[in-house]
N, C-alpha and C. Protein backbone atom coordinates (compact mmCIF):
# COMPACT_ATOMS: atom_id res chain seq x y z
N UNK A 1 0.84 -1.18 0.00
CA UNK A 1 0.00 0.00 0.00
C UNK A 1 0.89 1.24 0.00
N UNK A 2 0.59 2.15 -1.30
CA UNK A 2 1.20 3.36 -1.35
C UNK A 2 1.25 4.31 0.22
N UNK A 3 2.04 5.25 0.16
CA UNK A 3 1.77 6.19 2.20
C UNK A 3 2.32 7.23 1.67
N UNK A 4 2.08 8.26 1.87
CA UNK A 4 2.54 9.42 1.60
C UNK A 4 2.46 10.28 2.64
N UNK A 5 3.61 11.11 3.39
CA UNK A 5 3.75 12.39 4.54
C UNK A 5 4.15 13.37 3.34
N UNK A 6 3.44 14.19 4.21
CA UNK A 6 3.89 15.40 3.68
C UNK A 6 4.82 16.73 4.82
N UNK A 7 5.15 17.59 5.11
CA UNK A 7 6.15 18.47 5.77
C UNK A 7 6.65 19.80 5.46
N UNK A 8 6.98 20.32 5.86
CA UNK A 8 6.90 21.86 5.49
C UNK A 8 5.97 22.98 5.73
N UNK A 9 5.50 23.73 4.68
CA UNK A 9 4.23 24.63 4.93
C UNK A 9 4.63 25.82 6.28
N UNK A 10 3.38 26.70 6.54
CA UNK A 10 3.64 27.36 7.47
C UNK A 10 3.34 28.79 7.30
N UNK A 11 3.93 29.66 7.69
CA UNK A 11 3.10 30.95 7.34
C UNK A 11 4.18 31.88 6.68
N UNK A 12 4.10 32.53 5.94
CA UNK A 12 4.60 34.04 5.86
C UNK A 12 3.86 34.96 5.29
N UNK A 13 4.72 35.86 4.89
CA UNK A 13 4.02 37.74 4.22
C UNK A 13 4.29 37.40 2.58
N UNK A 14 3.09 37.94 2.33
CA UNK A 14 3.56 38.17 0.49
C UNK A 14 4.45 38.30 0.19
N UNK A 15 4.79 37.77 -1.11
CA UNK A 15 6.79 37.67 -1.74
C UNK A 15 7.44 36.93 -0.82
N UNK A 16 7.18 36.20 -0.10
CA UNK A 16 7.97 35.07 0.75
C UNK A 16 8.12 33.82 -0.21
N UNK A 17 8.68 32.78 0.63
CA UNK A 17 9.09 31.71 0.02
C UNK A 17 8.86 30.53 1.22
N UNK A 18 8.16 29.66 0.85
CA UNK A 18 8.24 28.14 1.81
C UNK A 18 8.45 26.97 0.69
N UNK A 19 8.70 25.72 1.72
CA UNK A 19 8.65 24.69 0.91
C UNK A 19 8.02 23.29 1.26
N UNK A 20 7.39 22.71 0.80
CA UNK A 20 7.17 21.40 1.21
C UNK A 20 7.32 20.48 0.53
N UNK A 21 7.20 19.47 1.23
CA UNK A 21 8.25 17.94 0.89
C UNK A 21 7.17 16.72 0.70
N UNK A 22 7.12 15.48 0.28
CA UNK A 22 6.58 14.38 0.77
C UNK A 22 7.68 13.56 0.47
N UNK A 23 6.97 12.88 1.27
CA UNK A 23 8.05 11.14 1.12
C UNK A 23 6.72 10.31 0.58
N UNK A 24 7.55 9.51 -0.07
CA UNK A 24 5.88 8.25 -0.31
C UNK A 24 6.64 6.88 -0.23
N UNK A 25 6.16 5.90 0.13
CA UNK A 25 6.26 4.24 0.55
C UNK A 25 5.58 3.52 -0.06
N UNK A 26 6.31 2.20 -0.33
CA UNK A 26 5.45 1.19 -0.67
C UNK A 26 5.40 1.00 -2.04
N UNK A 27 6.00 1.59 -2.89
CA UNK A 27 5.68 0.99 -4.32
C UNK A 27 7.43 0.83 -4.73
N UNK A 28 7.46 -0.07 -5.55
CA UNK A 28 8.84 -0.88 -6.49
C UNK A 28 9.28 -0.25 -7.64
N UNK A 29 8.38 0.36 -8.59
CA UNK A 29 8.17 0.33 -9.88
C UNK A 29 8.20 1.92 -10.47
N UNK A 30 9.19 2.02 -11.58
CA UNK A 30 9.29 3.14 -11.64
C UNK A 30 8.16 3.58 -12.60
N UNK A 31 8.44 4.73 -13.42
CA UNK A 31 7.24 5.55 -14.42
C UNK A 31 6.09 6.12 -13.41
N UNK A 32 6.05 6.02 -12.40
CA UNK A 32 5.24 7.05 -11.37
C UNK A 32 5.18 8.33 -11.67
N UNK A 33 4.08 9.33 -11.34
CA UNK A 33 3.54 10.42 -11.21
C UNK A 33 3.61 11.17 -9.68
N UNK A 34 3.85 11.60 -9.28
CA UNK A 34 3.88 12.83 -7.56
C UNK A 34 3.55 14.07 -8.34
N UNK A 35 2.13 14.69 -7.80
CA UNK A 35 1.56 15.64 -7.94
C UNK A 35 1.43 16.61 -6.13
N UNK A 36 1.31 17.73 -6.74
CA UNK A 36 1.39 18.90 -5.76
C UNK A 36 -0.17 19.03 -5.91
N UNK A 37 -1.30 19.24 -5.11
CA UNK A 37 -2.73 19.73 -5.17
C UNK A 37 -2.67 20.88 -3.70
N UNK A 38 -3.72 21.46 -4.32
CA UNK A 38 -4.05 22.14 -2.81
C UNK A 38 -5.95 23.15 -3.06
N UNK A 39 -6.31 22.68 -1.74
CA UNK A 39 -7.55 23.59 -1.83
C UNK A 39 -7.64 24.53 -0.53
N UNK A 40 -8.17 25.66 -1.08
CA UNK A 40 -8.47 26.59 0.07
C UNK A 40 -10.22 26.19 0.05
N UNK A 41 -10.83 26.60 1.26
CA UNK A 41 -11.92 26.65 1.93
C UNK A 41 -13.01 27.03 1.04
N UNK A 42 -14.08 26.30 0.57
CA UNK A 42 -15.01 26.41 0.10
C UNK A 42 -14.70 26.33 -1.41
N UNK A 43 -13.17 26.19 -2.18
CA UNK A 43 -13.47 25.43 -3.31
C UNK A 43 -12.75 23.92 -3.45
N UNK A 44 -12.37 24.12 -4.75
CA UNK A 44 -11.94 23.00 -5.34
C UNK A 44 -10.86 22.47 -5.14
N UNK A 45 -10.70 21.34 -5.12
CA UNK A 45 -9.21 20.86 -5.16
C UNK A 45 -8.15 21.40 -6.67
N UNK A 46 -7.58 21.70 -6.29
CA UNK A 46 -6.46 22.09 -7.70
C UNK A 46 -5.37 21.92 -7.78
N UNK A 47 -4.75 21.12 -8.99
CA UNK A 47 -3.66 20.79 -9.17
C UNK A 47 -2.78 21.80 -9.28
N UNK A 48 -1.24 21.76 -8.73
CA UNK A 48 -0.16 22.70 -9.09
C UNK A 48 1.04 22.39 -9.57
N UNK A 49 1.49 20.95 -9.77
CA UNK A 49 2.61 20.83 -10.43
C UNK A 49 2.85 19.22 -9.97
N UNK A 50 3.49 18.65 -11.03
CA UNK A 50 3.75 17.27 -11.50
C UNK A 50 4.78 16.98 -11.85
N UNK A 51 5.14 15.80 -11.54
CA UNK A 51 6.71 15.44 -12.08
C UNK A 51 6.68 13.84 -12.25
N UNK A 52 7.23 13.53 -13.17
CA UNK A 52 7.39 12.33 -13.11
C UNK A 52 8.69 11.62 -13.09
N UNK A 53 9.18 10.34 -12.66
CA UNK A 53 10.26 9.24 -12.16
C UNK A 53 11.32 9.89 -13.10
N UNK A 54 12.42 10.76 -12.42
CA UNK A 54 13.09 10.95 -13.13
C UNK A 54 13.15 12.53 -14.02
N UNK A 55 11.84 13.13 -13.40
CA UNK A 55 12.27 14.67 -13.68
C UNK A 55 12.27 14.51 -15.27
N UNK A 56 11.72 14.08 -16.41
CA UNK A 56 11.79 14.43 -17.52
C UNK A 56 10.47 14.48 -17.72
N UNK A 57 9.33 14.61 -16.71
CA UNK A 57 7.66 15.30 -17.38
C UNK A 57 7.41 16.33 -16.07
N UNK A 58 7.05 17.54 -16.46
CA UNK A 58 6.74 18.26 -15.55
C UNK A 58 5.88 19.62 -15.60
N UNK A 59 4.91 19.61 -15.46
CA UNK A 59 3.57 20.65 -15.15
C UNK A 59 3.69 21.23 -14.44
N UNK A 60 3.06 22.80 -15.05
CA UNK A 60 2.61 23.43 -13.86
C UNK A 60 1.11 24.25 -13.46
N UNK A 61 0.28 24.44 -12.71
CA UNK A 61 -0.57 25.48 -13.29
C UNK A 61 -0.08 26.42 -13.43
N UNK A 62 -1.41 27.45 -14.93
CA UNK A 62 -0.90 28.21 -15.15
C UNK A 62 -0.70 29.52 -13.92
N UNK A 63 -1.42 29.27 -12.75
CA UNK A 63 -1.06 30.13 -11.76
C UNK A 63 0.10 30.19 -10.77
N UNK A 64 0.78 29.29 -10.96
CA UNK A 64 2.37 29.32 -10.23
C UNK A 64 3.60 29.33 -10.89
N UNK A 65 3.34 29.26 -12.46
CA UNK A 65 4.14 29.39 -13.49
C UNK A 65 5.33 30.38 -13.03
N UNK A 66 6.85 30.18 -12.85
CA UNK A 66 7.49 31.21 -12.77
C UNK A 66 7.78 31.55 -11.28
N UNK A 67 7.00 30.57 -10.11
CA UNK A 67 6.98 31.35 -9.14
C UNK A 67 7.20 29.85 -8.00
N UNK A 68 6.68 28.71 -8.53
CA UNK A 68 6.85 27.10 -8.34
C UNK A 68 7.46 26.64 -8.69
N UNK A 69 8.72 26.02 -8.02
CA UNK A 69 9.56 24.41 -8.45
C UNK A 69 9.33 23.89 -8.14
N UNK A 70 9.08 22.39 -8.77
CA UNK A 70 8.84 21.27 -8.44
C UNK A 70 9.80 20.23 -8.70
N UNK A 71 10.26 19.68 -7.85
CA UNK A 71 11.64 18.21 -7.89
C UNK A 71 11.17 17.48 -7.10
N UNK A 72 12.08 16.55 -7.29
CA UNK A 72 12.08 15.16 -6.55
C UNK A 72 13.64 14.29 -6.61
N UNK A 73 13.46 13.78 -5.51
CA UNK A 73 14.73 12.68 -4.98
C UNK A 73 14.63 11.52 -5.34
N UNK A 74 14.41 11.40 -6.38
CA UNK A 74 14.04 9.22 -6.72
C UNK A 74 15.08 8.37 -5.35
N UNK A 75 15.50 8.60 -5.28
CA UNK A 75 16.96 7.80 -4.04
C UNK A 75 16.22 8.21 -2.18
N UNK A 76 15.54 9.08 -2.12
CA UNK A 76 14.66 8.93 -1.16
C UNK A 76 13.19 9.23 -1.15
N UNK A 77 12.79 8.64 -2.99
CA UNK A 77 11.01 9.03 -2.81
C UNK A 77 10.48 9.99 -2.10
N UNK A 78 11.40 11.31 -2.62
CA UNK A 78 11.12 12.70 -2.17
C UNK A 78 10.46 13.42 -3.24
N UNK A 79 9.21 14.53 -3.07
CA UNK A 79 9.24 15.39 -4.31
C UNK A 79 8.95 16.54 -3.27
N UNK A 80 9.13 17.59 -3.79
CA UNK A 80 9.33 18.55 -3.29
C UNK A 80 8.40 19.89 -3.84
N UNK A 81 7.92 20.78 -3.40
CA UNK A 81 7.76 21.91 -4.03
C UNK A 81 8.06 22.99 -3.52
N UNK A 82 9.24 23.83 -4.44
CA UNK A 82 9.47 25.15 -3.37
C UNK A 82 8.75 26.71 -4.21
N UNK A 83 8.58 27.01 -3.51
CA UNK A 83 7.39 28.25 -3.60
C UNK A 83 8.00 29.71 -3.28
N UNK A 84 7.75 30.44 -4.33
CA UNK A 84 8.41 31.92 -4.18
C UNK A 84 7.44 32.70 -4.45
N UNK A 85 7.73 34.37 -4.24
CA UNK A 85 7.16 35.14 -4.25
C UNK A 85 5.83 34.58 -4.22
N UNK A 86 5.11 34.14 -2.79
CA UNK A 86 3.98 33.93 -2.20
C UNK A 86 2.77 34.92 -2.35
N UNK A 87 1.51 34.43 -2.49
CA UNK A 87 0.88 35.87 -2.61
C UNK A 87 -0.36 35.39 -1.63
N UNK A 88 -1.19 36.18 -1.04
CA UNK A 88 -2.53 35.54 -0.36
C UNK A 88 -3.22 34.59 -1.09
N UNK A 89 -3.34 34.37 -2.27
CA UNK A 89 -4.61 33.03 -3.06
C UNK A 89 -3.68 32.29 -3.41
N UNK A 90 -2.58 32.44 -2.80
CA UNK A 90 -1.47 30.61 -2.44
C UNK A 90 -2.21 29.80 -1.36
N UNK A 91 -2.84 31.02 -0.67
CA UNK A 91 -2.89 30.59 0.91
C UNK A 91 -4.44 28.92 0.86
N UNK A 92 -3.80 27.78 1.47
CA UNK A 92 -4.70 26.79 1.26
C UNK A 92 -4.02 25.55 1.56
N UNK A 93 -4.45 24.34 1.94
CA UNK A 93 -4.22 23.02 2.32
C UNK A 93 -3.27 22.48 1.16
N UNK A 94 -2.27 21.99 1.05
CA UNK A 94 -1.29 21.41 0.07
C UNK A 94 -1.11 19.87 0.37
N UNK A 95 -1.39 19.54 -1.00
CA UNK A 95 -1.62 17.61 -0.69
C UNK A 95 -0.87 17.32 -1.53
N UNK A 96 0.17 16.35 -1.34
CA UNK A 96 0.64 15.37 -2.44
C UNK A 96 0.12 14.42 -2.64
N UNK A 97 0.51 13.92 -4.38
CA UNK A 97 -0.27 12.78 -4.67
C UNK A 97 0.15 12.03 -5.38
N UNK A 98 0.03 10.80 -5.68
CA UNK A 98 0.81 9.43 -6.56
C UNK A 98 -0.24 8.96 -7.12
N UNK A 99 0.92 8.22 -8.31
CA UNK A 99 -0.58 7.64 -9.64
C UNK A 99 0.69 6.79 -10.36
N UNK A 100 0.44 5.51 -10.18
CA UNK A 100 1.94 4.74 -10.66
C UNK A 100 1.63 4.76 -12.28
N UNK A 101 0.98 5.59 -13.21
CA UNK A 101 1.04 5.65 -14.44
C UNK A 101 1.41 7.24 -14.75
N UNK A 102 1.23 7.28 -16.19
CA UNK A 102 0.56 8.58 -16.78
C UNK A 102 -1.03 8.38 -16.54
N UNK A 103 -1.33 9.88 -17.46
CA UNK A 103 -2.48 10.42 -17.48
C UNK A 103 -3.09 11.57 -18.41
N UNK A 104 -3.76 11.22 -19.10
CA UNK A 104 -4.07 12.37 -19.85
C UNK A 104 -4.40 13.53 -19.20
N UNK A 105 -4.58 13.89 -18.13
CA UNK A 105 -4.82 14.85 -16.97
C UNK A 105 -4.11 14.87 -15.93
N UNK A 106 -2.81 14.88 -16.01
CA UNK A 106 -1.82 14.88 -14.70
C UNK A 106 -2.34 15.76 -13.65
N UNK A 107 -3.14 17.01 -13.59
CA UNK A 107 -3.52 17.96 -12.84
C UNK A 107 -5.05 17.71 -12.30
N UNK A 108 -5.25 17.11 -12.67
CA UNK A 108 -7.13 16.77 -12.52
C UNK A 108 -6.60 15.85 -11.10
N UNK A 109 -7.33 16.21 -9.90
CA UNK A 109 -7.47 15.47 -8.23
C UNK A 109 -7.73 14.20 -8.86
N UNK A 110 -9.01 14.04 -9.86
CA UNK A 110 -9.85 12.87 -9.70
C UNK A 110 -8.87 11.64 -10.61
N UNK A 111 -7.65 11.90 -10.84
CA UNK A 111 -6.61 10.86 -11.18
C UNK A 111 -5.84 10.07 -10.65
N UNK A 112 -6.17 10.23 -9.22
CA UNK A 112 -4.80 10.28 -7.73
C UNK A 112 -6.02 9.71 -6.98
N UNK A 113 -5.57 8.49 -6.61
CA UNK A 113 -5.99 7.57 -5.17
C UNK A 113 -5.05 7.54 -4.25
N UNK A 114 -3.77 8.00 -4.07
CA UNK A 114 -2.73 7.90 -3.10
C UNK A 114 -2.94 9.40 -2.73
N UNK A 115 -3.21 9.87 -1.33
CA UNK A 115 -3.09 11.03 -0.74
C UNK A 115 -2.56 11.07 0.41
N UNK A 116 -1.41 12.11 0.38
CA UNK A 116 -1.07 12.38 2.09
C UNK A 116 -2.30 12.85 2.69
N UNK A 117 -1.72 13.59 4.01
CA UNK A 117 -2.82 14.44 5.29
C UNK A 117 -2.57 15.91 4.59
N UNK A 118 -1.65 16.36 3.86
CA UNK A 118 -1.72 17.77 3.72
C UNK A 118 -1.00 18.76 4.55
N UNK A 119 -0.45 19.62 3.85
CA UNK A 119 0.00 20.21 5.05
C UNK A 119 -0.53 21.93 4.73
N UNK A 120 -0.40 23.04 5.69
CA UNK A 120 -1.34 24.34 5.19
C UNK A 120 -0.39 25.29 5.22
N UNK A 121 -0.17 25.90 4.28
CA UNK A 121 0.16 26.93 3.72
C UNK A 121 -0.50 28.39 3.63
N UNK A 122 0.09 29.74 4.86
CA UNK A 122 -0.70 30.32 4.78
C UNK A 122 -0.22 31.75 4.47
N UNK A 123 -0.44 32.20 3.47
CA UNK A 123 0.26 34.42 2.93
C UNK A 123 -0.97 34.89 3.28
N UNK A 124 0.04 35.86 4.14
CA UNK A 124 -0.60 36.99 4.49
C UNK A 124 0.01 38.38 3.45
N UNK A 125 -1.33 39.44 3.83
CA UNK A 125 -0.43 40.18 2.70
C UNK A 125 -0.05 41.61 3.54
């Protein structure tokens, strides 16, 4: 069974920078997917950036474009997202997520059955 933690998050002021991490367990097999999601309060879940085994597929929305990295550690089933110039409608619950394929929708929630707990991310401005 896939497990995913997630770590990091936390607060700052607009134009800041945080980062968060997951680890994930339990799977052998490479060509995997680790997606970044996050929802603030009263909407949707939304995807923010994707990577796949090996860092040669990688998405972003178009709202963090420029402002989101996304990596990963294949050697400790790490992916990472570090986050700059923060703005208040960053501010929201951040979930990682696994999908041991592709996907014609790497960013779509409803592709991902492996979820961490999330961790919250909050700009103030």
């Amino acid at each position: 069974q896939v497990q995913l933690v997630e770590s990091g998050g936390g607060s700052v002021q607009a134009g800041g920078s945080l980062r968060v991490s997951c680890t994930v367990w339990g799977y052998t097999y490479s060509g995997n997917y680790m997606a970044w999601f996050r929802q603030a309060p009263g909407k949707e879940r939304e995807g923010v950036a994707v990577i796949r085994t090996g860092g040669d597929y990688i998405r972003y929305a178009d709202s963090v474009k420029g402002r989101f990295t996304i990596s990963r550690d294949s050697t400790k089933n790490t992916v990472s997202l570090q986050m700059d110039s923060l703005r208040p409608e960053d501010t929201a619950m951040y979930y990682c997520a696994w999908r041991p394929d592709g996907s014609s929708r790497p960013l779509d929630f409803r592709e991902y059955n492996n979820w961490g707990q999330g961790t919250q991310v909050t700009v103030s401005s």
